[in-house]
Protein backbone atom coordinates (compact mmCIF):
# COMPACT_ATOMS: atom_id res chain seq x y z
CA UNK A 1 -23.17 49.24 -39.15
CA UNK A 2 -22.42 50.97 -35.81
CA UNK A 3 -18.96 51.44 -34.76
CA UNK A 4 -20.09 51.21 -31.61
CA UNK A 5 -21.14 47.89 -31.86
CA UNK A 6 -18.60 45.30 -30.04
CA UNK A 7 -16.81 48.37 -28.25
CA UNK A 8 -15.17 48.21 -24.90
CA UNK A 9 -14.60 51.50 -23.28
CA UNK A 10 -12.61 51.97 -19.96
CA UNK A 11 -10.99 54.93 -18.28
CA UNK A 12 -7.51 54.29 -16.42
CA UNK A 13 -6.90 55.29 -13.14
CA UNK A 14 -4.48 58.14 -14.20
CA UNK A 15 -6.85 59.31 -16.89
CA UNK A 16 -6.60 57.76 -20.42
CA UNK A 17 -9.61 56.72 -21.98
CA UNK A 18 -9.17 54.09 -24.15
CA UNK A 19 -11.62 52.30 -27.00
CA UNK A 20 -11.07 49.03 -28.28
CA UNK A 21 -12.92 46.99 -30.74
CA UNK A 22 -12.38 43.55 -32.08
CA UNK A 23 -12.59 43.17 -36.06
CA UNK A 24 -10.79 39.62 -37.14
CA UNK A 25 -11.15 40.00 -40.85
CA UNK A 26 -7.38 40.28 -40.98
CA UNK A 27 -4.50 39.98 -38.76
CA UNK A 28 -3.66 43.41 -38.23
CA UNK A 29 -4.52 45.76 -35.74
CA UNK A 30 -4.31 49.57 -35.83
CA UNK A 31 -3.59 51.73 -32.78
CA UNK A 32 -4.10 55.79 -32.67
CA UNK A 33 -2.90 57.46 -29.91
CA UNK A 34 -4.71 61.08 -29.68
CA UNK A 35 -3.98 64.05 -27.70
CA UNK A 36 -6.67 66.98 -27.32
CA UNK A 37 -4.30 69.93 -28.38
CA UNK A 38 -4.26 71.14 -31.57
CA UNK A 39 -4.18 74.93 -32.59
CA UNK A 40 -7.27 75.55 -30.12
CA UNK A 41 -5.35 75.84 -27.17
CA UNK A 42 -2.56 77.69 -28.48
CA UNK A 43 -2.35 81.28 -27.10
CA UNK A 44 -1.15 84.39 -28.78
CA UNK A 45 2.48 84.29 -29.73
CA UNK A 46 2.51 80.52 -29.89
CA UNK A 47 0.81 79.30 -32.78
CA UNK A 48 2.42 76.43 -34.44
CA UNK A 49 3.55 75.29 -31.51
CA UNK A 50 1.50 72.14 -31.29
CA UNK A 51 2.65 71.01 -34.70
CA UNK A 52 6.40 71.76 -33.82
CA UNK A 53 5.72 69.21 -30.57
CA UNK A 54 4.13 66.59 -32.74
CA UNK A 55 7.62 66.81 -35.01
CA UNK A 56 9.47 66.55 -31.78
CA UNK A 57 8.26 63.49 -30.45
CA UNK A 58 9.39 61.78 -33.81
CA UNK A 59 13.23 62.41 -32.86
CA UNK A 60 13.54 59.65 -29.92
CA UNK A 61 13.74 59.27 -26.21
CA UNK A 62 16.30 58.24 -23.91
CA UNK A 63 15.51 54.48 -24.52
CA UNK A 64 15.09 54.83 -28.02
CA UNK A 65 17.70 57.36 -30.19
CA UNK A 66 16.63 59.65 -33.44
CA UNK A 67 15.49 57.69 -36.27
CA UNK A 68 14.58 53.77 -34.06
CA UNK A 69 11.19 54.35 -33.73
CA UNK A 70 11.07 54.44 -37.53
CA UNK A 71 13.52 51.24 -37.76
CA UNK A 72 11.43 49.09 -35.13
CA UNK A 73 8.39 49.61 -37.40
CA UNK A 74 9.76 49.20 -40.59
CA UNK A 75 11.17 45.84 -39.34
CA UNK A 76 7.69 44.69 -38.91
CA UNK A 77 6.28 45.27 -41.82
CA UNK A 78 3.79 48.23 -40.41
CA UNK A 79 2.63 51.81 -40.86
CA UNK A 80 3.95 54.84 -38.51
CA UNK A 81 2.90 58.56 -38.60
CA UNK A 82 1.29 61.43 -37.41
CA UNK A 83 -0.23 64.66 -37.82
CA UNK A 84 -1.81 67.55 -36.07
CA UNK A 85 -4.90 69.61 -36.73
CA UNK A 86 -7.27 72.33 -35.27
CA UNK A 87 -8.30 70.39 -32.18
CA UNK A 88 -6.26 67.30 -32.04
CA UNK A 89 -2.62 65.42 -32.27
CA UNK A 90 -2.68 61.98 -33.54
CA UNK A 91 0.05 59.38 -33.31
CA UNK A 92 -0.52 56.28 -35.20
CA UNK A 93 0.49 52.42 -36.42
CA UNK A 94 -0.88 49.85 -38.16
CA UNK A 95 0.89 45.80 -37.36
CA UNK A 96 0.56 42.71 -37.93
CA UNK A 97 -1.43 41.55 -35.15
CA UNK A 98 1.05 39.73 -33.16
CA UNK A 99 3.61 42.95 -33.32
CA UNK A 100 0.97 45.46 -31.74
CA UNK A 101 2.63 45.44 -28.23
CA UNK A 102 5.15 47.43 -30.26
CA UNK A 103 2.94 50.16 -31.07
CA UNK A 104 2.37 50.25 -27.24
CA UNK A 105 5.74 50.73 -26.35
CA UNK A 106 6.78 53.61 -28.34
CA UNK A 107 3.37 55.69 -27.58
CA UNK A 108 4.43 54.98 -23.98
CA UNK A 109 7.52 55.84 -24.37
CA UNK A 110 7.24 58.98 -25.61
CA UNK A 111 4.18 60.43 -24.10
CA UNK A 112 6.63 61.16 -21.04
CA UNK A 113 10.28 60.58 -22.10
CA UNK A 114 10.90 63.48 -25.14
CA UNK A 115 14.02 64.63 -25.33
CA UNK A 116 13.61 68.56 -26.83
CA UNK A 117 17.40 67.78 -27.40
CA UNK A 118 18.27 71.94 -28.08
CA UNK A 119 20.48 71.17 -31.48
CA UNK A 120 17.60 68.97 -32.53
CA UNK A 121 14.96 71.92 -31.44
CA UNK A 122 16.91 74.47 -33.61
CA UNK A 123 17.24 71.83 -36.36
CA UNK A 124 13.50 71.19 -36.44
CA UNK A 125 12.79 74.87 -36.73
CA UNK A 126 14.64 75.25 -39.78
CA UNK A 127 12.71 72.04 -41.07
CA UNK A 128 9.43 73.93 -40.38
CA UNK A 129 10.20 77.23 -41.63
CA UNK A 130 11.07 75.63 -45.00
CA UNK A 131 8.18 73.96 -44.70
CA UNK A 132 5.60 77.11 -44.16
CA UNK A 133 8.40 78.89 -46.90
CA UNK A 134 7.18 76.25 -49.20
CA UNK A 135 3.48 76.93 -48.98
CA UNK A 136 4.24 80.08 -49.18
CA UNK A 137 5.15 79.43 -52.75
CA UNK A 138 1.46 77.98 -53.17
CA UNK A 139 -1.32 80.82 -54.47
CA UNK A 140 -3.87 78.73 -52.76
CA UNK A 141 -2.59 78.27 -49.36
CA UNK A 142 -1.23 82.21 -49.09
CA UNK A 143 -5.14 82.72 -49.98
CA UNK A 144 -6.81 80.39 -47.39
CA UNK A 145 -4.61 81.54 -44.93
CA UNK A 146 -5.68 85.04 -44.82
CA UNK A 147 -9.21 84.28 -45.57
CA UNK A 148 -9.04 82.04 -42.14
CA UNK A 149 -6.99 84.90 -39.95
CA UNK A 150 -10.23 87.05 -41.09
CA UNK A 151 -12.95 84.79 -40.16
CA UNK A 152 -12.20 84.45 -36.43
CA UNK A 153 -11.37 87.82 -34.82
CA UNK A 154 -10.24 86.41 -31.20
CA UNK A 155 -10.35 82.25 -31.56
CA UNK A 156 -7.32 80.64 -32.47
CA UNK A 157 -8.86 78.90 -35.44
CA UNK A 158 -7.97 82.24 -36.98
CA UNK A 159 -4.05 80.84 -36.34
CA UNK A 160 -2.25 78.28 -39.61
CA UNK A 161 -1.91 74.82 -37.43
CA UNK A 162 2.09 75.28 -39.18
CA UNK A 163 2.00 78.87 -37.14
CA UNK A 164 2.59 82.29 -38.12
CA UNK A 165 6.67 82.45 -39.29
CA UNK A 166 6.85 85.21 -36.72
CA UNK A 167 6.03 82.99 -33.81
CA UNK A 168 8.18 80.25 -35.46
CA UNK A 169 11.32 82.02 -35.27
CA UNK A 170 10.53 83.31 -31.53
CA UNK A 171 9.27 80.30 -30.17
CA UNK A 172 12.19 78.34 -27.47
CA UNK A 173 12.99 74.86 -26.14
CA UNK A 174 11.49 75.48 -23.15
CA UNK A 175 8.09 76.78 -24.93
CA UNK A 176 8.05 73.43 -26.75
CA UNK A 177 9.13 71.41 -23.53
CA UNK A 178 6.10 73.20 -21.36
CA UNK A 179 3.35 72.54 -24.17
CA UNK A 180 4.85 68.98 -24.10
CA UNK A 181 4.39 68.56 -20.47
CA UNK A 182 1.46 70.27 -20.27
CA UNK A 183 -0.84 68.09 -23.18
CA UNK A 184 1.15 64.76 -23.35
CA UNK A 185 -0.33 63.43 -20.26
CA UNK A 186 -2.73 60.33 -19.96
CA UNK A 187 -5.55 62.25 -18.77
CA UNK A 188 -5.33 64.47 -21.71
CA UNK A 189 -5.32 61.60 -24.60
CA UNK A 190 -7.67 59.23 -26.11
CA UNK A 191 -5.83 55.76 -27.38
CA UNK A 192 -8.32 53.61 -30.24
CA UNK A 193 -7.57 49.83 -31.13
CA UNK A 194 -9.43 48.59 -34.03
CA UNK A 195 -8.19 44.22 -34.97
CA UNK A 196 -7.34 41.33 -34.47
CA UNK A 197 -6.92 41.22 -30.70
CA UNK A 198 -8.72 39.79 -27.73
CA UNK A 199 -10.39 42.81 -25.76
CA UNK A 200 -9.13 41.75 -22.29
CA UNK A 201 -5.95 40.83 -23.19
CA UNK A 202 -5.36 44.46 -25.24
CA UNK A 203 -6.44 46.52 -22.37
CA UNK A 204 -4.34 44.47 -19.96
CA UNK A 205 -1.21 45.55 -21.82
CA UNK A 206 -2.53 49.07 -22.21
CA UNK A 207 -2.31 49.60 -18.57
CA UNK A 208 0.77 47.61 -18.24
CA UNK A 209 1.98 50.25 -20.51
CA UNK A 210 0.15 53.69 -19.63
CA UNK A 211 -0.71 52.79 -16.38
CA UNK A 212 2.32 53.53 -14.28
CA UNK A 213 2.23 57.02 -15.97
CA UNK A 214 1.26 60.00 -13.77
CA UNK A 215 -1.50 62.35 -14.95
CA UNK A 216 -0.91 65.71 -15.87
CA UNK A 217 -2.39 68.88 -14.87
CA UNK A 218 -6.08 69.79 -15.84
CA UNK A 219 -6.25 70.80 -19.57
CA UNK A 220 -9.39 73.32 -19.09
CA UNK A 221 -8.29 75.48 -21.61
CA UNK A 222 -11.05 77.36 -23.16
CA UNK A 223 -10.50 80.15 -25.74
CA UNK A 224 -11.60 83.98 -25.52
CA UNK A 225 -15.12 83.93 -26.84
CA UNK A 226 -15.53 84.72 -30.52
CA UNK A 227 -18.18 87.95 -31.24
CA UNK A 228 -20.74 87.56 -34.21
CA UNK A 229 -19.72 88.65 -37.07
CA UNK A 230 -20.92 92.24 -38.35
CA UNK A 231 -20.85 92.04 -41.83
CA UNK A 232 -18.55 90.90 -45.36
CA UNK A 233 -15.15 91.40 -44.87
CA UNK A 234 -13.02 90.50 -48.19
CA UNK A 235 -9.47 90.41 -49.17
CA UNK A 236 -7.95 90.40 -52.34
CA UNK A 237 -4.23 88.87 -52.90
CA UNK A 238 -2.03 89.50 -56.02
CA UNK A 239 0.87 87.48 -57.65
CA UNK A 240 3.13 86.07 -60.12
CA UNK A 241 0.81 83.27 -60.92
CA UNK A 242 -1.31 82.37 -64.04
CA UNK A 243 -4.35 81.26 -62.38
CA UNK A 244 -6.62 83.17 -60.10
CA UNK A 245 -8.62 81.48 -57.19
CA UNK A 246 -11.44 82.15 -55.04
CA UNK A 247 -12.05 80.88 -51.59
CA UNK A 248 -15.25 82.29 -49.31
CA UNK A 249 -15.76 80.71 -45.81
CA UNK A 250 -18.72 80.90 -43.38
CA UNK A 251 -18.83 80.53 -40.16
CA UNK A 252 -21.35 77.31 -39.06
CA UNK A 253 -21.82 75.22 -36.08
CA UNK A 254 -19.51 72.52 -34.23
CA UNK A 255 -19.90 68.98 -35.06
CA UNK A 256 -22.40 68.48 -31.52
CA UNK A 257 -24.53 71.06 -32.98
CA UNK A 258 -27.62 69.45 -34.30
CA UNK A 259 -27.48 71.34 -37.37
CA UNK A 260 -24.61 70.03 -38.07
CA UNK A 261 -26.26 67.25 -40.08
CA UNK A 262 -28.43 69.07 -42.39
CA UNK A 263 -25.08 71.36 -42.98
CA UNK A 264 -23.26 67.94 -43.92
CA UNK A 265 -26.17 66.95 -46.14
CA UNK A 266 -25.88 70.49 -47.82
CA UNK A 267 -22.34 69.77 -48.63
CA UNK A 268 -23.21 66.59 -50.14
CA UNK A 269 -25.15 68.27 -52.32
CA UNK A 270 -23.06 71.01 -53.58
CA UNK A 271 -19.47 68.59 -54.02
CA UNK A 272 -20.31 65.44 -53.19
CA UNK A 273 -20.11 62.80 -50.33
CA UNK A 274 -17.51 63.88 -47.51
CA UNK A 275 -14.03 61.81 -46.94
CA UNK A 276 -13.48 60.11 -43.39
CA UNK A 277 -12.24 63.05 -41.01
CA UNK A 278 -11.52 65.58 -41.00
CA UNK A 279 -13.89 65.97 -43.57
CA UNK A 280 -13.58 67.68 -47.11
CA UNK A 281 -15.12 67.97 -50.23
CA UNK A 282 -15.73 65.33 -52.58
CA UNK A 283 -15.77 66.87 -56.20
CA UNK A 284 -18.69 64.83 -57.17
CA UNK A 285 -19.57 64.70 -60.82
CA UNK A 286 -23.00 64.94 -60.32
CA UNK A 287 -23.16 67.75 -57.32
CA UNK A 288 -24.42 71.31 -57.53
CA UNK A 289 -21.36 73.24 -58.39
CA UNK A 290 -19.88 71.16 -60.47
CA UNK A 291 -22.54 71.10 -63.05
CA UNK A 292 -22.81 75.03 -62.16
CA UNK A 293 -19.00 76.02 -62.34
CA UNK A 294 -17.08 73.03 -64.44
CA UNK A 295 -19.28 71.97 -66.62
CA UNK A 296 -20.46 75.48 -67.79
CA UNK A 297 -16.40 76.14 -68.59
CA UNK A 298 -16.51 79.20 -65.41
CA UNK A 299 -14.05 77.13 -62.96
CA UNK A 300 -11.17 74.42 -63.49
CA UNK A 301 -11.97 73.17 -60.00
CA UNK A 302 -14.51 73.99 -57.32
CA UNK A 303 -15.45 72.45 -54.08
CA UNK A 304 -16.71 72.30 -50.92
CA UNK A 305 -15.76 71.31 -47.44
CA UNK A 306 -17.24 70.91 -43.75
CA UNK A 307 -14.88 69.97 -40.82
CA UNK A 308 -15.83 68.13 -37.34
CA UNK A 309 -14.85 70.76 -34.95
CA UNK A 310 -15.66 70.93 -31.28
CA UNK A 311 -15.85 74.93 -31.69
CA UNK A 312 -17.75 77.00 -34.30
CA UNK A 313 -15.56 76.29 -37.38
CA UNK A 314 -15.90 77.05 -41.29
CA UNK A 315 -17.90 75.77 -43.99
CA UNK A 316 -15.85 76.59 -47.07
CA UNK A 317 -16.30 77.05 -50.83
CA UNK A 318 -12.92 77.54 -53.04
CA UNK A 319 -12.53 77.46 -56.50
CA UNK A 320 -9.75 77.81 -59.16
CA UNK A 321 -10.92 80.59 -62.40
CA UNK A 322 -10.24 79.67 -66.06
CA UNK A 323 -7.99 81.69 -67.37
CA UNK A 324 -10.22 83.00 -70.09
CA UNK A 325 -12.83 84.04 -67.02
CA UNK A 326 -13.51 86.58 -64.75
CA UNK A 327 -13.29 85.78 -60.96
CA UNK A 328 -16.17 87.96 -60.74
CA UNK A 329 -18.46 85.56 -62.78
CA UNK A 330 -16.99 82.50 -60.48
CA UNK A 331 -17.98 84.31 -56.96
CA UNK A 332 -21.35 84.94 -58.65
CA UNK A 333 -21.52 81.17 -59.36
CA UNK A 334 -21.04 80.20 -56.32
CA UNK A 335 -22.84 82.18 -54.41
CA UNK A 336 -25.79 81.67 -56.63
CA UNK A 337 -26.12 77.94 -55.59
CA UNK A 338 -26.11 79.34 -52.09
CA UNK A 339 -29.02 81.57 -52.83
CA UNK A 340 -30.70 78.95 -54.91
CA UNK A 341 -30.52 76.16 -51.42
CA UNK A 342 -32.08 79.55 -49.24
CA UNK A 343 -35.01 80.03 -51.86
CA UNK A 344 -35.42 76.66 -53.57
CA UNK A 345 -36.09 73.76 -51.35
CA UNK A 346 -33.79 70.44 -52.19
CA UNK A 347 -35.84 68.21 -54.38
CA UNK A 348 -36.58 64.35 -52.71
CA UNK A 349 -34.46 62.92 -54.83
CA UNK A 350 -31.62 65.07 -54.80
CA UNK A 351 -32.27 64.72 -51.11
CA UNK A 352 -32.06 61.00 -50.87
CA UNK A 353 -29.39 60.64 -53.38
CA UNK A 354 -27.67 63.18 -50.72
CA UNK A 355 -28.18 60.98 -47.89
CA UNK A 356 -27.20 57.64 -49.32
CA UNK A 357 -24.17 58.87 -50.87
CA UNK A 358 -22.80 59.94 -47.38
CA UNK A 359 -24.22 56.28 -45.88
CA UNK A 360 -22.30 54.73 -48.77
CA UNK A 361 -18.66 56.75 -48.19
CA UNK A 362 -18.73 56.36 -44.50
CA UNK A 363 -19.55 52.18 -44.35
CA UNK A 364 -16.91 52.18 -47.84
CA UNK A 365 -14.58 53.90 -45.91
CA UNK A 366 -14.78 51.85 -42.48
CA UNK A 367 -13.95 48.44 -43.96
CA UNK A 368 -10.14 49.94 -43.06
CA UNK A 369 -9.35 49.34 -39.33
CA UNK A 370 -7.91 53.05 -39.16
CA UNK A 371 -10.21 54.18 -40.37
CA UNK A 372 -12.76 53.09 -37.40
CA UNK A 373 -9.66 54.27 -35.15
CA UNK A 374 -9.73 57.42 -36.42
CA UNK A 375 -13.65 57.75 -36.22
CA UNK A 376 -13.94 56.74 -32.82
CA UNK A 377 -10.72 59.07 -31.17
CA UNK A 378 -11.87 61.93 -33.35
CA UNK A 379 -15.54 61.93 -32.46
CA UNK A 380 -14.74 61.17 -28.69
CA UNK A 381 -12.31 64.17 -28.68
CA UNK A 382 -15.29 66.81 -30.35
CA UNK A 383 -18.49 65.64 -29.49
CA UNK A 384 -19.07 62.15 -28.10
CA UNK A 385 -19.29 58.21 -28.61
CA UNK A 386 -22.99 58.50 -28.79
CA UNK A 387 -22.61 60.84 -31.66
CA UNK A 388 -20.90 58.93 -33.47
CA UNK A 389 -23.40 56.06 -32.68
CA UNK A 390 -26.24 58.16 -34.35
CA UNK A 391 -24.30 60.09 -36.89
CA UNK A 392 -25.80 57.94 -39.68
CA UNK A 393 -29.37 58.34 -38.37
CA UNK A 394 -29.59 62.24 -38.17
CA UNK A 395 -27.72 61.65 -41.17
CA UNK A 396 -31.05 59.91 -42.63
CA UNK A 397 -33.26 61.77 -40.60
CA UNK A 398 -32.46 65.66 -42.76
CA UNK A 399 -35.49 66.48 -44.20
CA UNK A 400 -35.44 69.54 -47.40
CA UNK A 401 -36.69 72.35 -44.88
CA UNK A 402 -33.64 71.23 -42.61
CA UNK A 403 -31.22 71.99 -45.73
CA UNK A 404 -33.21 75.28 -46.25
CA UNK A 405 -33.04 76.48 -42.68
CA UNK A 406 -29.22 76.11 -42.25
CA UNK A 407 -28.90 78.03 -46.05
CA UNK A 408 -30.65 80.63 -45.03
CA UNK A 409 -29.61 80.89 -40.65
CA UNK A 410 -25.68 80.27 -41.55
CA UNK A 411 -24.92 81.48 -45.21
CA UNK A 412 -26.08 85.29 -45.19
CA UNK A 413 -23.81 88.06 -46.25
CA UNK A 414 -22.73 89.06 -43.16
CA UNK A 415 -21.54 86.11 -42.13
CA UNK A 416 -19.10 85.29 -45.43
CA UNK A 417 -15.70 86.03 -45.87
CA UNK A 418 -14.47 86.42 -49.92
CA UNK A 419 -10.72 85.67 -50.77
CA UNK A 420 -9.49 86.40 -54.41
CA UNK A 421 -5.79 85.87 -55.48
CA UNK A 422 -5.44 87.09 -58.96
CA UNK A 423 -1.97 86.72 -61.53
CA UNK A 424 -0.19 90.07 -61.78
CA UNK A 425 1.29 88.64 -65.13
CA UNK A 426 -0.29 85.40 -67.17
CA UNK A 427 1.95 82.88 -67.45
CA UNK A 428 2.77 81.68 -70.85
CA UNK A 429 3.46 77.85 -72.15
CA UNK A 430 6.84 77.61 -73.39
């Protein structure tokens, strides 16, 4: 399966690409509506900002007030949301068939009509603050956070997509309003249709709806180079917690990158097959660090995890210690089945077993129409249609020495950063 297969692509006049694909298993279709800005092209000072736009464009236009988008959808039975990541925004709904012109009306509406009502701004901010304040309360995220800021000395990967509180308490209407104006164009955004539509009647609405919309300026954007790393650098986080974690990142190749499929196969075989995207670990029974970590009582959880990034991004390894453990002993673990994929070449099997695992999760997972959506917007927006087109094949095509190579060009010490957050007091069971 190819979800290329049956796909009509077309460009508007003012910009918008737009992907459309005709599945009539059931009478639903599912739009996504993607913008490329995410916390890539967020400049000093301004991270978060991105996410605090995405939030924004939930509170209503002109046409339709705070809270009607929600209504309109609810009345029909479908699925509304959003989210925003490292190099994307995403704006999506799922109908029944017949109600999709819907969909097409709010995206419409609000790529161009926001509000950025100031009481609403300064609400919002207190909504996200809470929200950061909250994971501050989490062990993990405080850890992963810091871990990140360290592995990128100049990229804005280094930045939480949720932004720095600093930046969120600086950060103005006006700020919001320009990023708004600047991203939220046609020429700057990607809308997928996966259902139960007729092709030429779905794009004729699209450009009865985005047409008339004036392009934006050219989004160029292209962050300060990032230097090679020069060696370990390692951070160690204490609190009132009774578990300790451990989180080590290394820095690996964009999705384009050919080796980005022998790094996906390696993933597979440390924690399983990968989720759609963005793509995480699976915690797979069977993988490498389970058996090595969980089953030998070291670690209550461990995993892995491998995003699709159009810049150099992280391959990541995290872990939560047993109490009665050292992290020491965990870190050892982990970065002995590391060493053991740079020394030992990956068995056929274990190899094959690899590979049709990841075949298996990706056809699973694309039986759901937004899921395809998703696919096709995300791989248009960091590599390219015709990547996505062969992903399965260099999938298939990894040999062992491929595995190997990318263990032992990607994974050396000077290229890792270690995280440890460790209880200053064990909490006891009441």
């Amino acid at each position: 399966m190819k979800l290329t297969d049956g796909l009509r692509t077309a460009v508007l006049d003012n910009g918008l690409q737009v992907l459309l694909r005709e599945v009539h298993r059931m009478p639903i279709v599912a739009l996504l509506l993607a913008y490329r800005v995410g916390s890539r092209q967020e400049a000093p000072g301004y991270s978060g900002i991105s996410h605090w736009v995405e939030h924004m464009l939930f509170k209503g236009t002109s046409t339709h007030p705070q809270g009607g988008f929600d209504r309109l959808i609810q009345r029909e039975g479908g699925v509304f949301n959003g989210f925003t990541s490292i190099d994307w925004t995403v704006y999506y709904e799922m109908l029944p068939a017949d109600r999709i012109e819907l969909a097409l009306r709010i995206e419409s509406d609000r790529m161009t009509n926001g509000l950025f009502d100031p009481q609403e701004v300064e609400t919002e901010r207190g909504v996200i603050l809470a929200e950061r304040e909250g994971r501050e309360n989490q062990p993990r995220f405080l850890l992963r956070e810091q871990v990140h800021s360290l592995s990128f000395v100049r990229h804005p990967y280094r930045n939480p997509v949720i932004g720095w509180k600093e930046d969120l308490q600086r950060l103005t209407r006006d700020d919001l309003y320009r990023h708004y104006r600047t991203y939220y164009v046609p020429n700057n955004a990607v809308i997928a249709a996966v259902g139960d539509f007729e092709t030429d009647a779905m794009l004729d609405r699209i450009a009865a709806w985005f047409g008339p919309l004036p392009a934006g300026p050219a989004n160029d954007y292209t962050p300060p180079p990032e230097p090679p790393p020069r060696g370990e650098r390692r951070v160690h986080l204490t609190g009132p917690t009774g578990a300790a974690y451990l989180y080590i990142t290394f820095r690996v190749p964009p999705a384009r990158h050919p080796d980005y499929f022998p790094l996906l196969v390696m993933n597979t075989i440390l924690d399983g097959p990968n989720s759609s995207p963005p793509m995480g670990g699976g915690m797979g029974r069977a993988a490498r660090l389970y058996r090595r970590l969980v089953n030998t009582g070291l670690a209550v959880h461990v995993s892995s995890g491998l995003s699709m990034s159009f810049d150099p991004y992280l391959f990541q390894l995290g872990a939560t210690v047993r109490p009665d453990r050292n992290p020491a002993e965990v870190e050892a673990a982990l970065l002995g089945e590391i060493e053991r994929l740079q020394e030992t070449p990956v068995g056929e099997d274990e190899l094959a077993r690899a590979v049709k695992q990841l075949r298996a999760q990706f056809l699973y997972e694309n039986e759901r129409v937004d899921i395809q959506a998703m696919w096709l917007s995300h791989s248009t927006i960091v590599a390219s249609l015709a990547w996505l087109d062969d992903l399965l094949t260099n999938i298939a095509a990894v040999t062992a020495a491929d595995v190997q190579r990318v263990a032992q060009t990607y994974f050396g010490r000077e290229n890792r950063v270690v995280g440890w957050y460790t209880p200053t007091e064990v909490a006891h069971a009441s």
